[in-house]
N, C-alpha and C. Protein backbone atom coordinates (compact mmCIF):
# COMPACT_ATOMS: atom_id res chain seq x y z
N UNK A 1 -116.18 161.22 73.27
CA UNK A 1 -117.36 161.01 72.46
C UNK A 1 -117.68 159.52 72.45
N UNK A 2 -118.86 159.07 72.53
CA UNK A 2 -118.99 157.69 72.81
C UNK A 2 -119.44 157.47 71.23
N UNK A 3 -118.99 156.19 70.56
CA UNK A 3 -119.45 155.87 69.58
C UNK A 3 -120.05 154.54 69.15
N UNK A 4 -120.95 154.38 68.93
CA UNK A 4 -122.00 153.18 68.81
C UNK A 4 -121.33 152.73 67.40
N UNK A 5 -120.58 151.47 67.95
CA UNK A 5 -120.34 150.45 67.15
C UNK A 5 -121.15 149.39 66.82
N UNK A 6 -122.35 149.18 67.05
CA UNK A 6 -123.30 148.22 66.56
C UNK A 6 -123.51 147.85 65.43
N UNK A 7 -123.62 149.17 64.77
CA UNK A 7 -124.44 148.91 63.25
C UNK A 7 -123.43 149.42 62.26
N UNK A 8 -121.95 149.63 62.48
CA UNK A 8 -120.53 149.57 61.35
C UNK A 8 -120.74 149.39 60.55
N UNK A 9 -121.28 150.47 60.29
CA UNK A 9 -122.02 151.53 58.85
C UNK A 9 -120.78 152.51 58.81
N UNK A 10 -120.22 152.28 57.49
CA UNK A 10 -119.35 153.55 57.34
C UNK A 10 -119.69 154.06 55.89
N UNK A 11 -119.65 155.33 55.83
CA UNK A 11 -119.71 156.14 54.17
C UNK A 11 -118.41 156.37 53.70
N UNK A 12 -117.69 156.57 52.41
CA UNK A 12 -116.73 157.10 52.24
C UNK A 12 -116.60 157.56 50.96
N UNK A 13 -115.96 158.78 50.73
CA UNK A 13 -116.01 159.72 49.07
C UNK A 13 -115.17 160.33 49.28
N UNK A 14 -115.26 161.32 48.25
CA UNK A 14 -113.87 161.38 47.68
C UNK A 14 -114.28 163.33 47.02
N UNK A 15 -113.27 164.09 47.20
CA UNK A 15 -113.70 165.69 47.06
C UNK A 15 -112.74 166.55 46.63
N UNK A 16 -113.08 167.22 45.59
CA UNK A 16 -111.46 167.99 45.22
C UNK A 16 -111.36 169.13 46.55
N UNK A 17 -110.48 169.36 46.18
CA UNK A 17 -109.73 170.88 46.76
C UNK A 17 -109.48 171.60 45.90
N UNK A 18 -109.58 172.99 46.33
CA UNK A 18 -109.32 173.84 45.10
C UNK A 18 -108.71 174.57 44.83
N UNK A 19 -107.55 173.69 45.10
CA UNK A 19 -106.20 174.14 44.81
C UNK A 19 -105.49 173.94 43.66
N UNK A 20 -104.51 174.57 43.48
CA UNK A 20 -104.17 174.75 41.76
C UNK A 20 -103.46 173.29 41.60
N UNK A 21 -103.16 172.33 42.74
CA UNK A 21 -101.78 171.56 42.49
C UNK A 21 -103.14 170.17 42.56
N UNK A 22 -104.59 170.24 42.53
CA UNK A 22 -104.88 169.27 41.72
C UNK A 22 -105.64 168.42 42.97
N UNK A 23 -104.92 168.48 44.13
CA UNK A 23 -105.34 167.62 45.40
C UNK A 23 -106.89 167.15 45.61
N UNK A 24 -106.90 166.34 45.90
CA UNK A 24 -108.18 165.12 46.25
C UNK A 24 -108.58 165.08 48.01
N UNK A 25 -109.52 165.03 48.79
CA UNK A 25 -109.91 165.05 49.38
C UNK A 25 -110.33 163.49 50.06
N UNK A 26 -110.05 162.06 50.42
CA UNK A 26 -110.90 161.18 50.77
C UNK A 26 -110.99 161.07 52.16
N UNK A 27 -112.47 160.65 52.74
CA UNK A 27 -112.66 160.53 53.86
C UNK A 27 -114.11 159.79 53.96
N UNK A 28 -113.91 159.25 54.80
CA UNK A 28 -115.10 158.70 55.80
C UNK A 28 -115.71 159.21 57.07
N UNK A 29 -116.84 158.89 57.36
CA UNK A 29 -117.53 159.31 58.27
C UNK A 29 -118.83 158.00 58.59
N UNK A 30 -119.43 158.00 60.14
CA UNK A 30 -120.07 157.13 60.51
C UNK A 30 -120.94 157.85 61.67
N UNK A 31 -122.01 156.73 61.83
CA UNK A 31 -123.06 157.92 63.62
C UNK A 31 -122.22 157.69 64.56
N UNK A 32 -122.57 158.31 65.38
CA UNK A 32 -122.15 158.18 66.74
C UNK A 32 -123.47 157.35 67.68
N UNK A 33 -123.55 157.65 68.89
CA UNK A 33 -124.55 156.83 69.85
C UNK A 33 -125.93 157.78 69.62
N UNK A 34 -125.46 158.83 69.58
CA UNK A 34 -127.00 159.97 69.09
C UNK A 34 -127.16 159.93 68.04
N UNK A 35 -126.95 159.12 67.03
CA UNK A 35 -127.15 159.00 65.53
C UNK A 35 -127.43 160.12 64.57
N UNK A 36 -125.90 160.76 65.20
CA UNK A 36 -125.23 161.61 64.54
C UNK A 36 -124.29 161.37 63.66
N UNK A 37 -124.00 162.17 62.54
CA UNK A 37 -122.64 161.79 61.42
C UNK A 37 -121.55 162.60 62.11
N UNK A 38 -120.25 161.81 62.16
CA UNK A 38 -119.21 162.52 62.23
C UNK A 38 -118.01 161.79 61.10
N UNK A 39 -117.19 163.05 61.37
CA UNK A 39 -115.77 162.09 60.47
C UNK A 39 -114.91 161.31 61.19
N UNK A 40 -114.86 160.46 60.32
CA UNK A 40 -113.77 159.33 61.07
C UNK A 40 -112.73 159.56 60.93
N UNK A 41 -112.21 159.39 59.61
CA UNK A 41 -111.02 159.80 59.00
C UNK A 41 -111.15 160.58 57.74
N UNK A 42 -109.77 160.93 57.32
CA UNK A 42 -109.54 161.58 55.92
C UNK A 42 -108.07 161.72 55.66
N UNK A 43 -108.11 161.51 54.19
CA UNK A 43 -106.28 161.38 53.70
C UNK A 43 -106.79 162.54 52.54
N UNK A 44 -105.53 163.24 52.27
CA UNK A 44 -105.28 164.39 51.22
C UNK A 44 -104.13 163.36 50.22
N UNK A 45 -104.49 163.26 49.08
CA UNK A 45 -103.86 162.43 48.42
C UNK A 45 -103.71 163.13 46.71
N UNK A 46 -102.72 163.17 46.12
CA UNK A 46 -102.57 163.96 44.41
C UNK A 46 -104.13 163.55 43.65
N UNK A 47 -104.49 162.61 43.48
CA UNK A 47 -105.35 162.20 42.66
C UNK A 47 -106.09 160.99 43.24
N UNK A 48 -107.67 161.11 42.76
CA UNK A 48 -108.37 159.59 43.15
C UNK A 48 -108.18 158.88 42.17
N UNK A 49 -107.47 157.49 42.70
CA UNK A 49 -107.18 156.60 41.53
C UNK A 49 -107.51 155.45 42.64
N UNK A 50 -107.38 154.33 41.97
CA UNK A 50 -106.80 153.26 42.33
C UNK A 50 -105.82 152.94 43.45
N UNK A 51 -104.81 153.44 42.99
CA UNK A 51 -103.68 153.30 44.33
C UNK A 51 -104.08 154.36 45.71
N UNK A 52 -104.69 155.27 45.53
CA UNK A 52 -104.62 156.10 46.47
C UNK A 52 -105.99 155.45 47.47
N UNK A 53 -106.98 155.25 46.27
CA UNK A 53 -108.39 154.45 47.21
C UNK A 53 -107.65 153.26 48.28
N UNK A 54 -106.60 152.13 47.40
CA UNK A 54 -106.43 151.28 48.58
C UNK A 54 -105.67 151.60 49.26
N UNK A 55 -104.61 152.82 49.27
CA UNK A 55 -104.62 153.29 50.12
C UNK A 55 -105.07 153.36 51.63
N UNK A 56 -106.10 154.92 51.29
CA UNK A 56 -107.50 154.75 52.58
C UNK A 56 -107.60 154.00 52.52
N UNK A 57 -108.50 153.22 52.11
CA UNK A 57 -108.66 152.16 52.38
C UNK A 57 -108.32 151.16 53.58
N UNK A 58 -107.62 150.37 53.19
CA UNK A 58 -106.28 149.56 54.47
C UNK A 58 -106.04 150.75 55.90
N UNK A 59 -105.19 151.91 55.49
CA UNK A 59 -105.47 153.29 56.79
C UNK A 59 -106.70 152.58 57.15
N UNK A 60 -107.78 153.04 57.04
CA UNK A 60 -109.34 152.67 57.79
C UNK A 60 -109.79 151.24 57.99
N UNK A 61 -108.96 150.03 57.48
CA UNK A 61 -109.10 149.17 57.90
C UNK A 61 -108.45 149.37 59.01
N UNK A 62 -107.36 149.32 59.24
CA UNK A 62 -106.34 149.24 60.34
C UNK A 62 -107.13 150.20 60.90
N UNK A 63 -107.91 151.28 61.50
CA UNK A 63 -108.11 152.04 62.26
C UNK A 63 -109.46 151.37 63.07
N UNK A 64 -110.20 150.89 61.99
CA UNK A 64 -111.37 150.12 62.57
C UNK A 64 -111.06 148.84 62.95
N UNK A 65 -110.24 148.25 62.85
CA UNK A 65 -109.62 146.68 63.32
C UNK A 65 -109.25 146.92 65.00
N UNK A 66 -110.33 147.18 65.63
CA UNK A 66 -110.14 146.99 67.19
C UNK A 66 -110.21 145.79 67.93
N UNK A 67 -110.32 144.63 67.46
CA UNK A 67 -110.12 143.35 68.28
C UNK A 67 -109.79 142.56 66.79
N UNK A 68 -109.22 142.97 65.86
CA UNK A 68 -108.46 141.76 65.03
C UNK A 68 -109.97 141.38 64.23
N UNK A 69 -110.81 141.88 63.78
CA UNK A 69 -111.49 141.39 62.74
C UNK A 69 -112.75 142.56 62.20
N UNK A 70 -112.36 143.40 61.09
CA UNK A 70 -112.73 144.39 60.79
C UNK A 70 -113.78 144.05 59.47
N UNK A 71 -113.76 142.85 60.14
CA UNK A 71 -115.01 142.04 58.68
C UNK A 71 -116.46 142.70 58.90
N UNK A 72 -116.95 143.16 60.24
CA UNK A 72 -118.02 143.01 60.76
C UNK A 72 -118.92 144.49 60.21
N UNK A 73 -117.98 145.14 59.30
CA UNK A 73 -118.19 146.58 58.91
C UNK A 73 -118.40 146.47 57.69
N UNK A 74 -119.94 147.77 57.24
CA UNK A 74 -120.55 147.70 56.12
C UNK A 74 -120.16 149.18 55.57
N UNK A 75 -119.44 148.98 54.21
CA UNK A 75 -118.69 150.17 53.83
C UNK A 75 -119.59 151.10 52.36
N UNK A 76 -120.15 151.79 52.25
CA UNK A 76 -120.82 152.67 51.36
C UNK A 76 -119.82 153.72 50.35
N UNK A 77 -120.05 153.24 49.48
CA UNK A 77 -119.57 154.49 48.59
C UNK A 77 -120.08 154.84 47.18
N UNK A 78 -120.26 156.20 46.40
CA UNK A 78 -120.57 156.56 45.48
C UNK A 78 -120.71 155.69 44.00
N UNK A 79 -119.37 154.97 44.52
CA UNK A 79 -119.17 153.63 43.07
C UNK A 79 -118.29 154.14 42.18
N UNK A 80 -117.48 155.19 42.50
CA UNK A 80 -116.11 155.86 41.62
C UNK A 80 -115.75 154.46 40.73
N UNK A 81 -114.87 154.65 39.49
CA UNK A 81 -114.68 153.53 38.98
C UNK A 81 -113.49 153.22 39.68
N UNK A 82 -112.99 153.80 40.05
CA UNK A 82 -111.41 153.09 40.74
C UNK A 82 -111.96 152.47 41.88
N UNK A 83 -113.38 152.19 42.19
CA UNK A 83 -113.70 151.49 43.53
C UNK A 83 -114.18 149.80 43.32
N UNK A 84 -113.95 149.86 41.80
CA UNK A 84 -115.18 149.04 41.38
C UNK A 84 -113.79 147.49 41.46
């Protein structure tokens, strides 16, 4: 899949599961070259808090850090308070 890194635009939120043991859903997603959405990543984590956001977080830094500087990426999210 070819993916158009130009405009490192990424979304990322956060989704229960509905499962009895409580589990959280976070993930990101970005276009591709047909400016299409796909997922990038996603972590299954107990609860959205704080620790679990920087978590992902860092994961998706390090995943998008392809030549050592992952500054160049514009990150979107809902505004959860554990983001703030």
């Amino acid at each position: 899949m070819y993916v158009d890194y130009s405009n490192n635009f990424v979304g990322v939120d956060g989704c229960f599961v509905k499962l009895t043991n409580g589990a959280q859903v976070l993930a990101s997603s970005a276009r591709d070259g047909n400016n299409n959405l796909f997922p990038l990543a996603f972590g299954v984590v107990g609860k959205e808090d704080a620790h679990n956001w920087t978590w992902f977080l860092n994961q998706l830094n390090y995943a998008l850090d392809d030549n050592g500087d992952s500054a160049g990426w514009t990150i979107m999210s809902d505004r959860q308070k554990v983001l703030h």
